[in-house]
Protein backbone atom coordinates (compact mmCIF):
# COMPACT_ATOMS: atom_id res chain seq x y z
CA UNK A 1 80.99 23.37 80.54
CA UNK A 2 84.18 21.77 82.15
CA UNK A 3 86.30 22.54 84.58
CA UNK A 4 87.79 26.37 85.39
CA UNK A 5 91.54 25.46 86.41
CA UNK A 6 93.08 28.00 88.65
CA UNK A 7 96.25 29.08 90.64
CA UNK A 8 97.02 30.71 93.54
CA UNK A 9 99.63 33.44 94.31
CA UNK A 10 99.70 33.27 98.42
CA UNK A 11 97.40 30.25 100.39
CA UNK A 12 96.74 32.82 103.46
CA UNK A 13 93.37 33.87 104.81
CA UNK A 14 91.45 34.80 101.62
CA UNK A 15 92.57 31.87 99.38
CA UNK A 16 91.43 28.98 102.34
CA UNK A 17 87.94 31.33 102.32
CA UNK A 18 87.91 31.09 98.66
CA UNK A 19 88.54 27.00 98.31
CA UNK A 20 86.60 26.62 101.13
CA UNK A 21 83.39 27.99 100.09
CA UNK A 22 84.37 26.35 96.44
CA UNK A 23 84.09 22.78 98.26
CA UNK A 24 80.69 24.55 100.59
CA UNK A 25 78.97 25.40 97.49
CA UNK A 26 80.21 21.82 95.98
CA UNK A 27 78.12 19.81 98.68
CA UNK A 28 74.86 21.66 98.02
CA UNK A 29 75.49 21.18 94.53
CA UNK A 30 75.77 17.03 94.95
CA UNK A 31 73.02 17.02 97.44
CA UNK A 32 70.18 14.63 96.12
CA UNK A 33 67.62 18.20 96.29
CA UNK A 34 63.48 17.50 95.50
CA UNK A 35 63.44 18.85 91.91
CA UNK A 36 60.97 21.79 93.70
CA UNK A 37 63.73 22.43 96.36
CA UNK A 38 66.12 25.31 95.04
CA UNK A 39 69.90 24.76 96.09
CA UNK A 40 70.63 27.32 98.98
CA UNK A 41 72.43 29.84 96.93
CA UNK A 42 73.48 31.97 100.49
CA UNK A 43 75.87 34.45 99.78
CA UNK A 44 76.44 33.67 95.81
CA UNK A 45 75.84 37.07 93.88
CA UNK A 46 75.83 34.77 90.69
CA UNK A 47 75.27 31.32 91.32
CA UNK A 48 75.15 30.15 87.34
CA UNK A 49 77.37 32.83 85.06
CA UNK A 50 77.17 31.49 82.05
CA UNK A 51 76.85 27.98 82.17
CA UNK A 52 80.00 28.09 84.87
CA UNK A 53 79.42 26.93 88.57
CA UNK A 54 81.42 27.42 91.83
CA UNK A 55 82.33 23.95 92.03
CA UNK A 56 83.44 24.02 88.59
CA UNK A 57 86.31 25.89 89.74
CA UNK A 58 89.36 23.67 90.56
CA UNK A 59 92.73 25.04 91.94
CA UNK A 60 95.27 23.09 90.13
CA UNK A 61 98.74 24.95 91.68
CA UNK A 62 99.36 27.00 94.44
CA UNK A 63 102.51 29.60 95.77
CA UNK A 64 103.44 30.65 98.89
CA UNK A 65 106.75 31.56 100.69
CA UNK A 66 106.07 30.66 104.42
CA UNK A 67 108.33 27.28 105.87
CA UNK A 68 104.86 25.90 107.22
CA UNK A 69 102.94 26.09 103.94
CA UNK A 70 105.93 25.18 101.08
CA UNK A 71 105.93 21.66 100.12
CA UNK A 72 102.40 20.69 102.32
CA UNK A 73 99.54 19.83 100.78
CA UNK A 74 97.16 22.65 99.29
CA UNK A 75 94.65 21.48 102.39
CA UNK A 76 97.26 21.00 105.13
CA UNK A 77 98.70 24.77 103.89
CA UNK A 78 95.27 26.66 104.08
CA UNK A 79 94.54 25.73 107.85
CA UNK A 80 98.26 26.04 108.69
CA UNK A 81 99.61 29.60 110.73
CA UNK A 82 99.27 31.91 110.44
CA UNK A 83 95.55 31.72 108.75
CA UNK A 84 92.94 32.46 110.76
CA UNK A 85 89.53 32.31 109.19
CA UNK A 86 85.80 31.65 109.60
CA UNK A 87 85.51 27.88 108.85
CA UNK A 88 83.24 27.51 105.68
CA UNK A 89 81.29 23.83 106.12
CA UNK A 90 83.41 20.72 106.64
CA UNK A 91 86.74 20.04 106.23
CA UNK A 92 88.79 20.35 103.46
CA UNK A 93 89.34 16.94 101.31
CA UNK A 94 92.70 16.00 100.56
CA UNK A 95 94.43 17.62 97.70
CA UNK A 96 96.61 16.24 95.07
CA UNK A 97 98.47 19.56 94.72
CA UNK A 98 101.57 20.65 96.42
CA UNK A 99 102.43 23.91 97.46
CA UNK A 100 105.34 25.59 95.34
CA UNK A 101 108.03 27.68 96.95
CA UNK A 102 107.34 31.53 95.16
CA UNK A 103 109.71 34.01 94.85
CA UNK A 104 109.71 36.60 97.73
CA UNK A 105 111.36 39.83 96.12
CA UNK A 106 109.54 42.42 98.41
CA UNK A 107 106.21 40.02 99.22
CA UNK A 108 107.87 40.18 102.86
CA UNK A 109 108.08 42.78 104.99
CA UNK A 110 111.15 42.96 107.35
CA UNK A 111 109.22 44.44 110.55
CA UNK A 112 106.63 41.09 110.54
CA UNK A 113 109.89 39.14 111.87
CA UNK A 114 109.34 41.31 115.47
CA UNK A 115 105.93 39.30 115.73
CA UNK A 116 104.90 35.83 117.35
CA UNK A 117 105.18 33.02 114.36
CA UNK A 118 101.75 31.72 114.88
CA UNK A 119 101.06 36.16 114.01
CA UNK A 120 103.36 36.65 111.07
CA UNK A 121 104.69 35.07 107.52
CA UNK A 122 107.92 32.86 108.64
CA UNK A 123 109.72 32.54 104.81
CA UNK A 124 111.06 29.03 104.04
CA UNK A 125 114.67 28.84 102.98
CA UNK A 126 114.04 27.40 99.93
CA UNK A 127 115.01 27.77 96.28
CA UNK A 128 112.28 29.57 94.38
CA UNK A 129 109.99 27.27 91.90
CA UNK A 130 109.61 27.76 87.96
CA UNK A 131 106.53 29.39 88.36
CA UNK A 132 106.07 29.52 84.42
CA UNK A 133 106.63 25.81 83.85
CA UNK A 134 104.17 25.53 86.97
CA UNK A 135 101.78 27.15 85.47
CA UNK A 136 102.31 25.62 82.17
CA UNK A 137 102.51 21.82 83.78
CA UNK A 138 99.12 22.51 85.90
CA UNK A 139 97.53 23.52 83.19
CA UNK A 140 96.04 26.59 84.88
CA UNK A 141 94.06 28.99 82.82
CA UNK A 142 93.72 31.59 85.81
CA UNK A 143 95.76 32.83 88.09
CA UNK A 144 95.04 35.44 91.71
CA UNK A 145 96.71 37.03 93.29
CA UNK A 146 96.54 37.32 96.56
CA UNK A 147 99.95 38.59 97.66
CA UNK A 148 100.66 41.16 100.65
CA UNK A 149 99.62 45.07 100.19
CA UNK A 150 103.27 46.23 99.03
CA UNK A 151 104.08 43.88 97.16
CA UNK A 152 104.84 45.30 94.10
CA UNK A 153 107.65 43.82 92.19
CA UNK A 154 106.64 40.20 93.42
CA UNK A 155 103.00 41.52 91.72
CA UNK A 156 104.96 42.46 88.49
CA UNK A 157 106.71 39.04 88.15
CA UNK A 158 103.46 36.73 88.42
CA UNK A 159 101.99 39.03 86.15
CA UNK A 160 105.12 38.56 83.24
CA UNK A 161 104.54 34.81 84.41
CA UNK A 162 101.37 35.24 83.07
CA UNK A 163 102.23 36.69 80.12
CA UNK A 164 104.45 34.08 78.96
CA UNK A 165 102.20 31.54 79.71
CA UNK A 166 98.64 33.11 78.43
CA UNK A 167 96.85 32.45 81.79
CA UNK A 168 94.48 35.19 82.68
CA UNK A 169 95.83 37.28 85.78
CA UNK A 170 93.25 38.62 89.23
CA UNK A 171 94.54 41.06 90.64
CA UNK A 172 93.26 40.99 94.08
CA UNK A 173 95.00 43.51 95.95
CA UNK A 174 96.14 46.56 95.03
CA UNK A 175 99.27 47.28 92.41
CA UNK A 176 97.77 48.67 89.54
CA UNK A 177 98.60 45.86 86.89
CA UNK A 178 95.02 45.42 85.12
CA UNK A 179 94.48 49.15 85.71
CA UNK A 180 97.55 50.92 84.34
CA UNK A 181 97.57 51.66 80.52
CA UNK A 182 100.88 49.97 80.14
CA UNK A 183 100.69 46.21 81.35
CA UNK A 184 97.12 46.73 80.10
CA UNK A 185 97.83 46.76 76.58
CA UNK A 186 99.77 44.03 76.95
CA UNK A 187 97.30 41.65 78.11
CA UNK A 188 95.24 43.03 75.33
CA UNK A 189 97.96 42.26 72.88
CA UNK A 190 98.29 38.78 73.60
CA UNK A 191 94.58 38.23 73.97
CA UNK A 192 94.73 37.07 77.53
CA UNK A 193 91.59 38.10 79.54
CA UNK A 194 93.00 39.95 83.55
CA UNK A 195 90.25 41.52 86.19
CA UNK A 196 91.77 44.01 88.61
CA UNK A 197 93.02 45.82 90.58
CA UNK A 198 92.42 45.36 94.40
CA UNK A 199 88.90 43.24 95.37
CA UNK A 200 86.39 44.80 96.85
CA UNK A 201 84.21 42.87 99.63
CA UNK A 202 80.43 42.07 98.75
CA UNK A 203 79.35 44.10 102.03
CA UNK A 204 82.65 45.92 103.10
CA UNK A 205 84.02 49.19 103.78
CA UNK A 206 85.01 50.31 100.36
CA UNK A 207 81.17 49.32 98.50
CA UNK A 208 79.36 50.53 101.93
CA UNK A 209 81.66 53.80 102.03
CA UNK A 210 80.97 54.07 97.81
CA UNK A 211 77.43 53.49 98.41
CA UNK A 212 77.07 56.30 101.01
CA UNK A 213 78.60 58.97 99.64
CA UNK A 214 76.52 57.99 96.26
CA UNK A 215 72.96 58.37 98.13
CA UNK A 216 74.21 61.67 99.62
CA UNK A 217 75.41 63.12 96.13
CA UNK A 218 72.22 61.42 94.67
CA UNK A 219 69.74 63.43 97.66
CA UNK A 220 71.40 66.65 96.86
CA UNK A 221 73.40 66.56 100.07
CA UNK A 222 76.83 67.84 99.69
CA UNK A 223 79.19 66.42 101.36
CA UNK A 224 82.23 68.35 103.63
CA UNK A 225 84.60 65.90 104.81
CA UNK A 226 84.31 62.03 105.70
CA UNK A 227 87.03 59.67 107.12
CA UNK A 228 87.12 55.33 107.10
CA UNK A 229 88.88 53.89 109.85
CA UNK A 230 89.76 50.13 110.03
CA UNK A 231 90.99 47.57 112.69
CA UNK A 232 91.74 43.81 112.07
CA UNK A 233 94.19 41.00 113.80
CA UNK A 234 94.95 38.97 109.70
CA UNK A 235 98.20 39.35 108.56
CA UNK A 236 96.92 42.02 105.98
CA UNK A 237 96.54 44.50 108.79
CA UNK A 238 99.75 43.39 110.24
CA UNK A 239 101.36 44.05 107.41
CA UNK A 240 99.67 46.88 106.62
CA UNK A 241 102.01 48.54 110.29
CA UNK A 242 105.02 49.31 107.63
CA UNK A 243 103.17 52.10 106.43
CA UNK A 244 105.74 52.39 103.36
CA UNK A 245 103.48 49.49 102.04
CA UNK A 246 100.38 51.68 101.67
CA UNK A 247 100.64 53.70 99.19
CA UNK A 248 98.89 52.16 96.38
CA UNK A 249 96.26 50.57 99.16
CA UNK A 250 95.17 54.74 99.85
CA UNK A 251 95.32 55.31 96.12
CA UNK A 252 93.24 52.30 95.39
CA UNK A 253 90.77 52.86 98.79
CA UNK A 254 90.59 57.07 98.43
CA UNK A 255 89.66 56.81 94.21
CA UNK A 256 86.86 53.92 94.73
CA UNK A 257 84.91 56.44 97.06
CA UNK A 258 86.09 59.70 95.21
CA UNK A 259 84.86 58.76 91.83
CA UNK A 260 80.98 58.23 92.97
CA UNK A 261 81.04 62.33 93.43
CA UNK A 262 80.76 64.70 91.10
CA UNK A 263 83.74 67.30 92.59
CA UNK A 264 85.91 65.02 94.23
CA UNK A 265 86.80 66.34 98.09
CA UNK A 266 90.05 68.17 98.78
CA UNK A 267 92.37 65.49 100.46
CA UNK A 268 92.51 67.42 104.01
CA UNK A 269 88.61 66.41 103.77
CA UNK A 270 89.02 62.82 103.11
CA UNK A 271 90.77 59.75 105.41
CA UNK A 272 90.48 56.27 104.32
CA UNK A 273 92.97 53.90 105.29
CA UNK A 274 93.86 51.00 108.15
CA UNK A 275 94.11 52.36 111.77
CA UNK A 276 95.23 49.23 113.45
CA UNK A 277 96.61 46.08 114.14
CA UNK A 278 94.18 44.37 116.64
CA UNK A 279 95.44 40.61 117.73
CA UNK A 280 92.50 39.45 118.98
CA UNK A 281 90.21 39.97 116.27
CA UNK A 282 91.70 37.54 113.83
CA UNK A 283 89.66 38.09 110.27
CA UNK A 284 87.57 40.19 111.70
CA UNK A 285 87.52 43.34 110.25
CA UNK A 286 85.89 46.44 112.13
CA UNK A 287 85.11 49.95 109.86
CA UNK A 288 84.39 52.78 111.50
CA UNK A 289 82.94 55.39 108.62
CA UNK A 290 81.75 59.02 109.42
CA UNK A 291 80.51 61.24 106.44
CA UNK A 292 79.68 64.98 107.32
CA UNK A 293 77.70 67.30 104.72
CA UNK A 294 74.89 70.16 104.39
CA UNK A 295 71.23 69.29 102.87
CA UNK A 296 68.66 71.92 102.19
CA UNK A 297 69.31 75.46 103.22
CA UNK A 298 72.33 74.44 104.66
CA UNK A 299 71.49 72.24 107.41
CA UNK A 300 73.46 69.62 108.74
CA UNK A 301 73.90 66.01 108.17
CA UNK A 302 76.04 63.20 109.72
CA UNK A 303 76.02 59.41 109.07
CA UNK A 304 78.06 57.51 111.09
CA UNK A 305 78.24 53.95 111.43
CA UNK A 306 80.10 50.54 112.29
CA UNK A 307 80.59 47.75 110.11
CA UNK A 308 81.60 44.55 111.42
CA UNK A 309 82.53 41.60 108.88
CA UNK A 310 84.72 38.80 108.71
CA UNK A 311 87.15 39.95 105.89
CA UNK A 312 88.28 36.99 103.72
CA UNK A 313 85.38 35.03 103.20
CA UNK A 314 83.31 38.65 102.15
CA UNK A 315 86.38 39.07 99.90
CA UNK A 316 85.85 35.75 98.19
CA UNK A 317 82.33 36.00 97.22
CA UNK A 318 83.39 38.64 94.96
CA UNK A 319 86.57 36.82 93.52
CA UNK A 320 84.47 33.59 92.75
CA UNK A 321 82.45 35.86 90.09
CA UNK A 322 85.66 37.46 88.74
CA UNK A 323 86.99 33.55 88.58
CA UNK A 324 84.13 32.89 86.36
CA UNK A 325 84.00 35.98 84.04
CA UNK A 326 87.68 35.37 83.19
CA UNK A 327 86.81 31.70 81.78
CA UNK A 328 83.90 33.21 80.16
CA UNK A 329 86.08 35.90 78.11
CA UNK A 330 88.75 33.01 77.24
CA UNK A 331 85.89 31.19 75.95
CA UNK A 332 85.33 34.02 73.71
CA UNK A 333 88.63 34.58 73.08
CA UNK A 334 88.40 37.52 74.78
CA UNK A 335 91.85 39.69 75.87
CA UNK A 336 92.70 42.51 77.61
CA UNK A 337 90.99 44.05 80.92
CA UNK A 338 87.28 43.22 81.28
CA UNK A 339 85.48 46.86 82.32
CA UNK A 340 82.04 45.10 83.48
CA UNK A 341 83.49 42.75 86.15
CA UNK A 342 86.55 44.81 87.19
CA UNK A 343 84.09 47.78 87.86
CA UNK A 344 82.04 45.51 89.89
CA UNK A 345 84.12 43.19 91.99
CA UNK A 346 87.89 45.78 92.28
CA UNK A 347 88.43 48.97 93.83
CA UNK A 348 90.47 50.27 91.16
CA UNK A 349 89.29 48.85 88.26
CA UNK A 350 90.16 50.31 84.85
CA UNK A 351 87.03 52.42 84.79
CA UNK A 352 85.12 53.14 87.43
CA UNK A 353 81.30 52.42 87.47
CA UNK A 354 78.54 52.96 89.67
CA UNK A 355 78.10 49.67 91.46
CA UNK A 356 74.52 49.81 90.23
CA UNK A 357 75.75 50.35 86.70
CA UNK A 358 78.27 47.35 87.15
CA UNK A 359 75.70 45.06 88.24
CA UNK A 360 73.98 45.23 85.17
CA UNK A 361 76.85 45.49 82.61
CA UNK A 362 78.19 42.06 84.15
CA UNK A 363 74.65 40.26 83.64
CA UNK A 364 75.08 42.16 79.92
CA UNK A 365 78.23 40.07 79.73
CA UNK A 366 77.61 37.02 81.07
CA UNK A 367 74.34 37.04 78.38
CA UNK A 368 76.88 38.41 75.67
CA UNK A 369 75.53 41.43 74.74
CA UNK A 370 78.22 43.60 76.43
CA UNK A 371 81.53 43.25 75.10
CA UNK A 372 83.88 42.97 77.96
C-alpha cells in the first residue's frame, strides 16, 4: 500500500513514544515468524486498517523550538531533555531528517524558564523555518500536532500551514481546530481529511472516567457529583502550572465525560482537571477518580479508584490508528473531519460517540461502508 509520510509539530515525550513503537512494531513485522506463529500485536487496537501497517508510517519532517532538539537529528532530538519516556524496544536507528526550527508565538510559556533545563523547554534563538515549503519539500501527507496545552495561535498557524499545503492535520491536544464549525469547513472545502481535537489515551483517565460514568447511567444509577484529579513530572503537567493555559484542556476533559449522561451535572458537581506537577514521576501519570451517586431506592454508591499509566506511549497507541485513518480517507479522496475516528481516538471530537459506538463505526470505515 506504500508508505504513510508524516510530520511532526513538537519531538517531546509523545512523538519519541509514537516513532518508537513505529520502529517496535517494525521489528516484529521483519521477524522471520513460522507461518502458524501470529506477530505479537501487544497493545495495537488495529494492527492492519485497511491494508496500512504501523511500520508503514514514516516521519519525513519534524518541528520543535527547544536549542537541544533544532538542527539534531530526528533520533538524537527524541531522547534529548527534556523527554522522559518509557523506552519502547531498541534504540532508535539513525534518521535522515533534521529537526526544523518552528515558530514559537505562544507554544512557550514564560513561567517554565523558573525550572531546571533538564525540567523545562529551553527555546533556541533561531530564525523560524518555512514550515509550508517544509512540508511541501518532505512530501508529508500528515501532519500532528503535538504542541503544549495553550498553545493556541501556534495551533492555528500549523493548521493554515496545512491548508496551503493539503496535508491532513491531528490535532492531538486540545484547541478546537477539527472540532469548531469554522476551520472545519475549511478542511472540508479543500478536501483535506483532519482527526481532532485533543487524544485520548487507550486506558487513561478521560476513556476510564467516560466509561464509568456510562455503566452508572447505563445501571440506572444516578450520579451526584464526581471529580478527576491528576499528577505527572512531563513537561505537559509542567506546563499545565500557568493555569491561564487550561482553559480549552477543562473544556475538552469536562465535555468527553459530560456527554456519556443523559442530564449533564451542574459544574459545582463536576472537577476534572491536572492537580500537580510531580518531578519525580517523569511520564508517569497518576488519576485519582471518585464518582458519587444513588441506585435503587436511593441508596448510596461510590467508585473510587487509582489509575496509574505511563502517559505518552498510552497516548500513541491511539494516534497510530488516527495516522492510518487519515491516509485511508486521502485515499478516498476523502475531506473534511472524519466523525468515526475522531469520536474514537479525541476527547473533543466533532461529535461525540459512545466509545462502544466508535469502535464499530471505525471498523465500518476502515471496511468502507461508513462514510467518514
Amino acid at each position: 500500500m506504500g508508505k504513510i509520510k508524516i510530520a511532526i509539530v513538537g519531538t517531546g515525550n509523545c512523538a519519541a513514544s509514537l516513532v518508537q513503537g513505529i520502529e517496535y512494531y517494525r521489528a516484529l513485522a521483519n521477524e522471520k515468524l513460522p507461518k502458524n506463529k501470529p506477530v505479537d500485536l501487544m497493545g495495537l487496537m488495529n494492527y492492519n486498517m485497511g491494508g496500512y501497517f504501523p511500520h508503514d508510517i514514516e516521519v519525513v519532517a519534524a518541528f520543535d523550538i527547544d536549542k537541544r532538539k533544532v538542527g539534531e537529528r530526528l533520533d538524537v532530538a527524541l531522547n534529548a531533555k527534556p523527554n522522559c519516556v518509557w523506552p519502547i524496544g531498541n534504540p532508535l536507528p539513525k534518521s535522515k531528517i533534521r529537526v526544523e526550527m518552528g515558530n514559537i508565538l505562544d507554544g512557550y510559556s514564560e513561567h517554565m524558564a523558573n525550572y531546571a533545563e533538564n525540567r523545562t523547554f529551553v527555546p533556541a534563538n533561531k530564525k523560524p523555518c518555512n514550515v509550508e515549503k517544509v512540508l511541501k519539500e518532505s512530501g508529508a501527507e500528515v501532519l500532528l500536532n503535538y504542541l503544549p496545552v495553550g498553545s493556541q495561535k501556534a495551533t492555528e498557524f500549523y493548521a493554515e500551514a496545512c491548508l496551503k499545503t493539503g496535508v491532513s492535520l491531528i490535532n492531538c491536544m486540545p484547541v478546537f481546530i477539527v472540532s469548531n464549525p469554522a476551520w472545519a469547513k475549511r478542511f472540508e472545502a479543500k478536501r483535506i481529511p483532519c482527526v481532532g481535537d485533543d487524544i485520548k489515551a487507550q486506558i487513561g483517565a478521560t476513556v476510564t472516567h467516560r466509561t464509568l460514568a456510562k455503566l452508572f447511567m447505563d445501571r440506572g444509577v444516578k450520579i451526584d457529583r464526581t471529580y478527576q484529579l491528576n499528577t505527572g513530572g512531563n513537561t505537559d503537567f509542567l506546563n499545565m502550572l500557568n493555569r491561564t493555559r487550561l482553559e480549552s484542556k477543562k473544556i475538552s476533559k469536562t465535555s468527553a465525560v459530560q456527554s456519556q449522561l443523559d442530564v449533564p451535572l451542574d459544574p459545582d458537581n463536576i472537577h476534572i482537571g491536572p492537580s500537580d506537577y510531580v518531578p519525580w514521576q517523569n511520564d508517569n501519570k497518576v488519576c485519582y477518580l471518585r464518582i458519587e451517586g444513588r441506585g435503587f431506592g436511593g441508596f448510596p454508591v461510590t467508585a473510587e479508584m487509582r489509575l496509574s499509566v505511563e502517559d505518552s506511549p498510552n497516548s500513541a497507541g491511539c494516534s497510530i490508528d488516527a495516522i492510518r485513518a487519515c491516509r485511508i480517507a486521502r485515499d478516498r479522496k476523502i475531506g473534511g473531519p472524519l466523525i468515526s475516528i475522531s469520536a474514537f481516538t479525541m476527547k473533543h471530537p466533532p461529535k461525540q460517540i459512545v466509545d462502544y459506538d466508535a469502535k464499530e463505526l471505525v471498523r465500518k470505515f476502515i471496511q468502507g461502508t461508513c462514510p467518514r
